[in-house]
PDB file of N, CA and C in Angstrom:
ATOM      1  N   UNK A   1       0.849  -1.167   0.000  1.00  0.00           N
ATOM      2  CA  UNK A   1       0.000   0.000   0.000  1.00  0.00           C
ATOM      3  C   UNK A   1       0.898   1.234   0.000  1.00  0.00           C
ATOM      4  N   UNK A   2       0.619   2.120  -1.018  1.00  0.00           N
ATOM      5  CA  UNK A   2       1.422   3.256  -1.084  1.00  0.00           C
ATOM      6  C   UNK A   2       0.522   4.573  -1.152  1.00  0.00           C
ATOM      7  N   UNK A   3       1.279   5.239   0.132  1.00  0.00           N
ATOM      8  CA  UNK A   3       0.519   6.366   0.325  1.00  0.00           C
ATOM      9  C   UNK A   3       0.720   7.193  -0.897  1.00  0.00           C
ATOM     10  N   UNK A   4      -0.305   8.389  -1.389  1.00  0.00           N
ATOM     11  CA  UNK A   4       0.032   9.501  -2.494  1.00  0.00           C
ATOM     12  C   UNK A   4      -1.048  11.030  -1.873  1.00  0.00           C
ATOM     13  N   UNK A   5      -0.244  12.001  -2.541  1.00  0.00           N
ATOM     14  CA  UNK A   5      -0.569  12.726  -2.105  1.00  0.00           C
ATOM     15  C   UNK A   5      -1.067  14.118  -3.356  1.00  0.00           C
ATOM     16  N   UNK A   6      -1.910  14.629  -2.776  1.00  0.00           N
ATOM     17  CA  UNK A   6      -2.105  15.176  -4.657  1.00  0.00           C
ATOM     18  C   UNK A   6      -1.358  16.842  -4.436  1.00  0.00           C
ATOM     19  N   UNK A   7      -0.624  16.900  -5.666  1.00  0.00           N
ATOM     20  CA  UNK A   7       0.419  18.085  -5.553  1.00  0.00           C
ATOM     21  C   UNK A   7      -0.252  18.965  -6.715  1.00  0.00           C
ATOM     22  N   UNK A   8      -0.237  20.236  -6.357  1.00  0.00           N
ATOM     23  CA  UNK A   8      -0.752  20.862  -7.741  1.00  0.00           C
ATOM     24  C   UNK A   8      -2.111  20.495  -8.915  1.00  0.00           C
ATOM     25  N   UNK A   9      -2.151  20.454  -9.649  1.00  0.00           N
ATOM     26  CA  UNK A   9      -3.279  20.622 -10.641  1.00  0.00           C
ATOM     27  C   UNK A   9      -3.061  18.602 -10.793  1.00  0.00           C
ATOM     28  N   UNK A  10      -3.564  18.082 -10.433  1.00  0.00           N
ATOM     29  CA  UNK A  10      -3.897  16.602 -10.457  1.00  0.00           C
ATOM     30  C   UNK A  10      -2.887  15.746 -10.446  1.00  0.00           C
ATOM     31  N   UNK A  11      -1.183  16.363 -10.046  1.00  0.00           N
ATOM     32  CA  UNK A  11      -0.471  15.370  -9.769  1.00  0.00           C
ATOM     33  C   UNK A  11      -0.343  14.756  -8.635  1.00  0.00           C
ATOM     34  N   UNK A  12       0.273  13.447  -8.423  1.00  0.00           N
ATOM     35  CA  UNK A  12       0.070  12.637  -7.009  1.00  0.00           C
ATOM     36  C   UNK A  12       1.338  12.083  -7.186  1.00  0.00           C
ATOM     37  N   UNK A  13       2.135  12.282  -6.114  1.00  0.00           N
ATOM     38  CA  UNK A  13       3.263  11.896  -5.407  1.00  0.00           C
ATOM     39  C   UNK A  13       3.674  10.976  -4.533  1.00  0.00           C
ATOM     40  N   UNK A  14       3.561   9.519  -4.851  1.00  0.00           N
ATOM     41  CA  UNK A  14       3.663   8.757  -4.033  1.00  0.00           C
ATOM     42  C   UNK A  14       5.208   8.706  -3.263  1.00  0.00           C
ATOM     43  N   UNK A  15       5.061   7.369  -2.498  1.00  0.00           N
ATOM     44  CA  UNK A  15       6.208   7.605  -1.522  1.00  0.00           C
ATOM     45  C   UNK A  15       7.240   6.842  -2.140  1.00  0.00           C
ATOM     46  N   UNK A  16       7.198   5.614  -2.950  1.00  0.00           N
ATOM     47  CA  UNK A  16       8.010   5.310  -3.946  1.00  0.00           C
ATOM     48  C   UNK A  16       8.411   6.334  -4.914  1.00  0.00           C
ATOM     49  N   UNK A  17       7.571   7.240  -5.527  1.00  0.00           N
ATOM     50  CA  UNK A  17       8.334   8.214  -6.756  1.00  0.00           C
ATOM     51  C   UNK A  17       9.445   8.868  -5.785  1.00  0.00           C
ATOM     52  N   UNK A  18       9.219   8.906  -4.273  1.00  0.00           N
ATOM     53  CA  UNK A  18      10.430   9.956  -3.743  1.00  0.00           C
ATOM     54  C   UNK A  18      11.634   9.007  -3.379  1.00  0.00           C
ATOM     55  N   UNK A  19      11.252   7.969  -2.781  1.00  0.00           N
ATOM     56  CA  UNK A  19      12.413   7.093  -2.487  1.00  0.00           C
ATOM     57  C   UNK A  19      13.254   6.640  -3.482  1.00  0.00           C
ATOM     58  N   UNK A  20      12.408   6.262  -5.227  1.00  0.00           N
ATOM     59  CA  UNK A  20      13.677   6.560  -5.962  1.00  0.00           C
ATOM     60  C   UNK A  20      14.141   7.605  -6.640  1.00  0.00           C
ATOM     61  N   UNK A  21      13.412   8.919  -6.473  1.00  0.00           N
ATOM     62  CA  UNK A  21      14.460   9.912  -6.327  1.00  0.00           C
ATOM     63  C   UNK A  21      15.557  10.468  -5.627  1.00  0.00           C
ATOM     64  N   UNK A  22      14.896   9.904  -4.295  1.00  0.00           N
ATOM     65  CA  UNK A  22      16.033   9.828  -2.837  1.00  0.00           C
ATOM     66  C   UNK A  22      17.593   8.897  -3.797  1.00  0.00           C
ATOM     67  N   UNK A  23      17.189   7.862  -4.674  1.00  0.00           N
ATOM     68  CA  UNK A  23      18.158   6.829  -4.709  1.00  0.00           C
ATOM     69  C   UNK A  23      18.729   7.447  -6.204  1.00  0.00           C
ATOM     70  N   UNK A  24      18.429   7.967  -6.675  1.00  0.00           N
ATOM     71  CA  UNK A  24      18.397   8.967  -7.838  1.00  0.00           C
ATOM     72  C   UNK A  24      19.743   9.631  -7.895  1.00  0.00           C
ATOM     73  N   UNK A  25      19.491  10.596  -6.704  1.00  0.00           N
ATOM     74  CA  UNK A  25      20.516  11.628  -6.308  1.00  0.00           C
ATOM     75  C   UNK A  25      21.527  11.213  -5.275  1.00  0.00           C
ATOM     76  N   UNK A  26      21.129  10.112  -4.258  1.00  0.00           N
ATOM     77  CA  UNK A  26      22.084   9.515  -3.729  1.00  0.00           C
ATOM     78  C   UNK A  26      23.532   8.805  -4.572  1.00  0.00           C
ATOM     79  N   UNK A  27      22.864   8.599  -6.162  1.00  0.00           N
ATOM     80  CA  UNK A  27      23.767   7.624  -6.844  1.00  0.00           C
ATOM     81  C   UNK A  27      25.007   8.625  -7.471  1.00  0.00           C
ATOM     82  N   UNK A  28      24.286  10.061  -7.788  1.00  0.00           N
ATOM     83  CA  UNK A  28      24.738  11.345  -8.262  1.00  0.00           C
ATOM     84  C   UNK A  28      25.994  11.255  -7.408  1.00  0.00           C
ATOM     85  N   UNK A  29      25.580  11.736  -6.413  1.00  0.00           N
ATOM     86  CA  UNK A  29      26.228  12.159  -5.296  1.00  0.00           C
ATOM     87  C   UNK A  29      27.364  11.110  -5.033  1.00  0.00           C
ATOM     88  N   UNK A  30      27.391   9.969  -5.141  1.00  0.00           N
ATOM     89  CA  UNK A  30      28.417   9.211  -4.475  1.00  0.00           C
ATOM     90  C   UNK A  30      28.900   8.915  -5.791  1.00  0.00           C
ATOM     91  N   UNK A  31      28.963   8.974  -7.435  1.00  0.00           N
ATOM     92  CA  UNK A  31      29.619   9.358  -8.481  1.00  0.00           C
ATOM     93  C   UNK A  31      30.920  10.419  -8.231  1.00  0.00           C
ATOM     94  N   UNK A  32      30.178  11.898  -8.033  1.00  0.00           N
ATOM     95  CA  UNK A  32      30.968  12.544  -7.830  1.00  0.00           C
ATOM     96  C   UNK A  32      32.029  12.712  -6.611  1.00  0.00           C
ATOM     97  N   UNK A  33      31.624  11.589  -5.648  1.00  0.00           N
ATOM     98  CA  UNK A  33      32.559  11.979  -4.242  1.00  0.00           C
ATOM     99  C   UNK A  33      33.712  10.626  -4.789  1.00  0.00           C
ATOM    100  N   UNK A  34      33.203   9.975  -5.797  1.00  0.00           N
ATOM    101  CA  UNK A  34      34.411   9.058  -6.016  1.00  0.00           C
ATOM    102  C   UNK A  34      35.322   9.806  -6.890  1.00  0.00           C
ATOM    103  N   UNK A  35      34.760  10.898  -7.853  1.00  0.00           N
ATOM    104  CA  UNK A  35      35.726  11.601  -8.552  1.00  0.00           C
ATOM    105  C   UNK A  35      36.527  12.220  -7.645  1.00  0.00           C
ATOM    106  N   UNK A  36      36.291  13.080  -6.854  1.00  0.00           N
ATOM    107  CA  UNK A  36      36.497  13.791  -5.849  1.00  0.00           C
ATOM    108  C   UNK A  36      37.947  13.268  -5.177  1.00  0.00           C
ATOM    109  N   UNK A  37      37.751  11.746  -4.714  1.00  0.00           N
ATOM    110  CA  UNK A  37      38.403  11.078  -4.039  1.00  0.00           C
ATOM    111  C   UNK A  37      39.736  10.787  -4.985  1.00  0.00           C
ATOM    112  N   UNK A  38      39.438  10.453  -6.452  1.00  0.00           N
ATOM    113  CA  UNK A  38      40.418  10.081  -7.584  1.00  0.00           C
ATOM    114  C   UNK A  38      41.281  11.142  -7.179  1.00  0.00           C
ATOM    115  N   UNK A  39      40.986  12.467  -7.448  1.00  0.00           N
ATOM    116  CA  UNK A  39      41.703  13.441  -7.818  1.00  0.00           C
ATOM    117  C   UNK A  39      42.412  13.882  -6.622  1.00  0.00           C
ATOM    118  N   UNK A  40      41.758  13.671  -5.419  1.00  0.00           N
ATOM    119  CA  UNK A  40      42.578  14.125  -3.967  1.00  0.00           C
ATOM    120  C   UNK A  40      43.805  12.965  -4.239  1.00  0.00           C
ATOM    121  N   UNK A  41      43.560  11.963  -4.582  1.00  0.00           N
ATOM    122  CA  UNK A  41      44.881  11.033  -4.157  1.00  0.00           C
ATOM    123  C   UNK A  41      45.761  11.021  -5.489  1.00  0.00           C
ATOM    124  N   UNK A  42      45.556  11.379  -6.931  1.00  0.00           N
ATOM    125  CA  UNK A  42      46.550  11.991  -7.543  1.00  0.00           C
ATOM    126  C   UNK A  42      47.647  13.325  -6.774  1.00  0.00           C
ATOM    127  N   UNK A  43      46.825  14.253  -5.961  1.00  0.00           N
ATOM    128  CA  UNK A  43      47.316  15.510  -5.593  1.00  0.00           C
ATOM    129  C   UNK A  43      48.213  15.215  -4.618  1.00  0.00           C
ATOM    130  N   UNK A  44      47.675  14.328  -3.430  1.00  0.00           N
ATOM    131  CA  UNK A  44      48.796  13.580  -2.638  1.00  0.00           C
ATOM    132  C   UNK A  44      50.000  12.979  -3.231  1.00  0.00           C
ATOM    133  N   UNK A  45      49.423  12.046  -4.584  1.00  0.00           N
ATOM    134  CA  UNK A  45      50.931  11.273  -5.052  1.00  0.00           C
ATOM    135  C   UNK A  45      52.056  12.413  -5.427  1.00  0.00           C
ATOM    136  N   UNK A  46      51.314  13.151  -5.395  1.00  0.00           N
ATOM    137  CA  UNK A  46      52.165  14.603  -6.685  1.00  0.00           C
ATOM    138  C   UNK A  46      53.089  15.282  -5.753  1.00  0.00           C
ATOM    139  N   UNK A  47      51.959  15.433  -4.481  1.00  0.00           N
ATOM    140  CA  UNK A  47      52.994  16.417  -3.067  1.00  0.00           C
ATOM    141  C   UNK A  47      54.032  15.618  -2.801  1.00  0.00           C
ATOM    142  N   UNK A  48      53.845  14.469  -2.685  1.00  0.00           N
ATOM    143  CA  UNK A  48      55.000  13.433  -2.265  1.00  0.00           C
ATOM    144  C   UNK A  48      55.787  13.448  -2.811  1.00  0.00           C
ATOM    145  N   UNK A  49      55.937  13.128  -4.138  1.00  0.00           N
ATOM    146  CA  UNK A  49      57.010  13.227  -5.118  1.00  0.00           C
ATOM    147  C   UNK A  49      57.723  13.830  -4.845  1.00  0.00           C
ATOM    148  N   UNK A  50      57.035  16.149  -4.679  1.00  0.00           N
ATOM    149  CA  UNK A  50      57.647  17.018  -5.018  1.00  0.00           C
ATOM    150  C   UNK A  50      58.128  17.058  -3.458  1.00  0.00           C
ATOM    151  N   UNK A  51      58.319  16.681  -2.480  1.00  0.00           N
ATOM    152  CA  UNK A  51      58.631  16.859  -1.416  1.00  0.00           C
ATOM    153  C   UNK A  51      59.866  16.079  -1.279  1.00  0.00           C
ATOM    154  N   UNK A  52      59.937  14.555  -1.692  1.00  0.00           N
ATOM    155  CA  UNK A  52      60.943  13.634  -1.745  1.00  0.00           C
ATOM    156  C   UNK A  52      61.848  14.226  -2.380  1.00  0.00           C
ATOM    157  N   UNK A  53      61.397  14.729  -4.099  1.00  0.00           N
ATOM    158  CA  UNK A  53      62.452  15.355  -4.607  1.00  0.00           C
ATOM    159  C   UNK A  53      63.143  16.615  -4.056  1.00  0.00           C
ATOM    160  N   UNK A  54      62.140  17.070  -3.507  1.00  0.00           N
ATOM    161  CA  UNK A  54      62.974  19.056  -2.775  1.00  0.00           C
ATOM    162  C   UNK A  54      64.153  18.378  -1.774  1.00  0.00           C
ATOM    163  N   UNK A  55      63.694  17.273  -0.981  1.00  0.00           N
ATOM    164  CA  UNK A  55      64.831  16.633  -0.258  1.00  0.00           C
ATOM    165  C   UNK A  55      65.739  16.237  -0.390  1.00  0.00           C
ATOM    166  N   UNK A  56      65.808  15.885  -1.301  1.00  0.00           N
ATOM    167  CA  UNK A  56      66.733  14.774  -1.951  1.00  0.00           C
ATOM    168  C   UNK A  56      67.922  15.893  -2.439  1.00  0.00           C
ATOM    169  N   UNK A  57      67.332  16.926  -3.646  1.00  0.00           N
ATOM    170  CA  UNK A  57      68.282  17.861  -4.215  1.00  0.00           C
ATOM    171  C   UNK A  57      68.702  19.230  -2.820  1.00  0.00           C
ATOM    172  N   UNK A  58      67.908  19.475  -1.630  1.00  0.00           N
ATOM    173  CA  UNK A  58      68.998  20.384  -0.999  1.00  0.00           C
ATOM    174  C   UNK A  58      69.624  19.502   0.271  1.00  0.00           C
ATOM    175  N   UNK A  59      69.083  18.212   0.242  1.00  0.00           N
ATOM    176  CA  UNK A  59      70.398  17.554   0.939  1.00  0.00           C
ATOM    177  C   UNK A  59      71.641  17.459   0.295  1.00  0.00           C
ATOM    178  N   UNK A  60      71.577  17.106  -0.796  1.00  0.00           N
ATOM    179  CA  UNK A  60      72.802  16.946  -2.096  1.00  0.00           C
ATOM    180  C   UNK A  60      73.177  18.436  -2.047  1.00  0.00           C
ATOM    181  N   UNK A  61      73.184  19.278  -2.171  1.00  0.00           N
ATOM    182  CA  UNK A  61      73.511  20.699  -2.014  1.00  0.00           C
ATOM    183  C   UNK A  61      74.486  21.182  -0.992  1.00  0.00           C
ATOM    184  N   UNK A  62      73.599  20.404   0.429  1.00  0.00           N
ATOM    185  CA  UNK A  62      74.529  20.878   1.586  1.00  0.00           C
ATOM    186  C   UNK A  62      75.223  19.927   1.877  1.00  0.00           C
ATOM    187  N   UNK A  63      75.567  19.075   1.268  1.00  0.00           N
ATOM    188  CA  UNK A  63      76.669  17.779   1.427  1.00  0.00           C
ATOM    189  C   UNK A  63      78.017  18.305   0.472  1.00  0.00           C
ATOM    190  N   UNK A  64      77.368  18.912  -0.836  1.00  0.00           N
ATOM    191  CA  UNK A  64      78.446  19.807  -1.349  1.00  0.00           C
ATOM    192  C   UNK A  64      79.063  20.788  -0.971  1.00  0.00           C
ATOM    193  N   UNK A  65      78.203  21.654   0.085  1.00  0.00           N
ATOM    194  CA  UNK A  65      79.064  22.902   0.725  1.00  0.00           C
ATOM    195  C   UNK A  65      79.705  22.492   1.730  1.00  0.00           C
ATOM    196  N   UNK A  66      79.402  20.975   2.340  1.00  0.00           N
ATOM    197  CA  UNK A  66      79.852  21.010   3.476  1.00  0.00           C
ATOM    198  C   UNK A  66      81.211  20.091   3.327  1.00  0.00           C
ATOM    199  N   UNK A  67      81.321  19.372   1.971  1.00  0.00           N
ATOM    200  CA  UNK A  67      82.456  18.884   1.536  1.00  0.00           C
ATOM    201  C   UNK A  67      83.726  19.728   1.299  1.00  0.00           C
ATOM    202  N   UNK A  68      85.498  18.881   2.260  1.00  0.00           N
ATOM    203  CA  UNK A  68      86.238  19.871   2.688  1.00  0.00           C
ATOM    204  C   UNK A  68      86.904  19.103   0.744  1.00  0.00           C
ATOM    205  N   UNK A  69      87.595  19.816   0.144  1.00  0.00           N
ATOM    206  CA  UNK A  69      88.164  19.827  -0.819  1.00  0.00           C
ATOM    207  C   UNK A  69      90.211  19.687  -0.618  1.00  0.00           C
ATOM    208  N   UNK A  70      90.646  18.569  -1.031  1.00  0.00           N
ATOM    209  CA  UNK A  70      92.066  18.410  -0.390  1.00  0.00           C
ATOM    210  C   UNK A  70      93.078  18.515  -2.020  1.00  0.00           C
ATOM    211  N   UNK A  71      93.639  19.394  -2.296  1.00  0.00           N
ATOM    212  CA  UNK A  71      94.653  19.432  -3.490  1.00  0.00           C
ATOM    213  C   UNK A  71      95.861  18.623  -2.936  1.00  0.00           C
ATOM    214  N   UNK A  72      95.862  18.301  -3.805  1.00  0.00           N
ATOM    215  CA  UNK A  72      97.173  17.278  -3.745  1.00  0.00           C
ATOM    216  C   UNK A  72      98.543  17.867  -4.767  1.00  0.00           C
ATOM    217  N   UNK A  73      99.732  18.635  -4.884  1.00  0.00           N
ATOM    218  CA  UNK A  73     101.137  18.500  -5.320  1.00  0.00           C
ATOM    219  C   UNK A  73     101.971  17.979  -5.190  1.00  0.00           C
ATOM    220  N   UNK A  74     102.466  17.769  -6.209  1.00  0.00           N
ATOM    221  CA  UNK A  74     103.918  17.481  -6.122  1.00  0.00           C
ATOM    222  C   UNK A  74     104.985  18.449  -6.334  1.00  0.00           C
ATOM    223  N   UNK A  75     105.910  18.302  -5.732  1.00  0.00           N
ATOM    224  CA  UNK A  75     107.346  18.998  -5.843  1.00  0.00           C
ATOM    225  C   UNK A  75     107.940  18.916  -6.646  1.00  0.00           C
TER     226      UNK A  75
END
């Protein structure tokens, strides 16, 4: 038994037409939060990278300034 309800000039709105609209927009909605989710964890892989790499090249930097340099002659 499904309740309906009359809306406007002779339409009727039962409680199924809303529940699968409820399921309608629920499906919308969790589409886009998976895009959402794709793209946050590209942005993470990306920070990481650029963070590993910033490390990597000014450790190498200050290993060079901090390297003592020894000349060697002969007589």
């Amino acid at each position: 038994m499904t309740r309906t309800s009359r809306v406007g000039e002779g339409l009727t709105v039962s409680r199924d037409d809303i529940e699968n609209k409820l399921r309608e927009i629920r499906g919308e909605a969790g589409e886009v939060a998976e895009s959402g989710r794709n793209y946050a964890m590209i942005a993470a892989v990306a920070t990481a990278v650029v963070v590993v790499a910033a490390a990597y090249f000014f450790g190498r930097r200050k290993g060079n300034k901090r390297s003592t340099v020894v000349e060697v002659r002969r007589v």
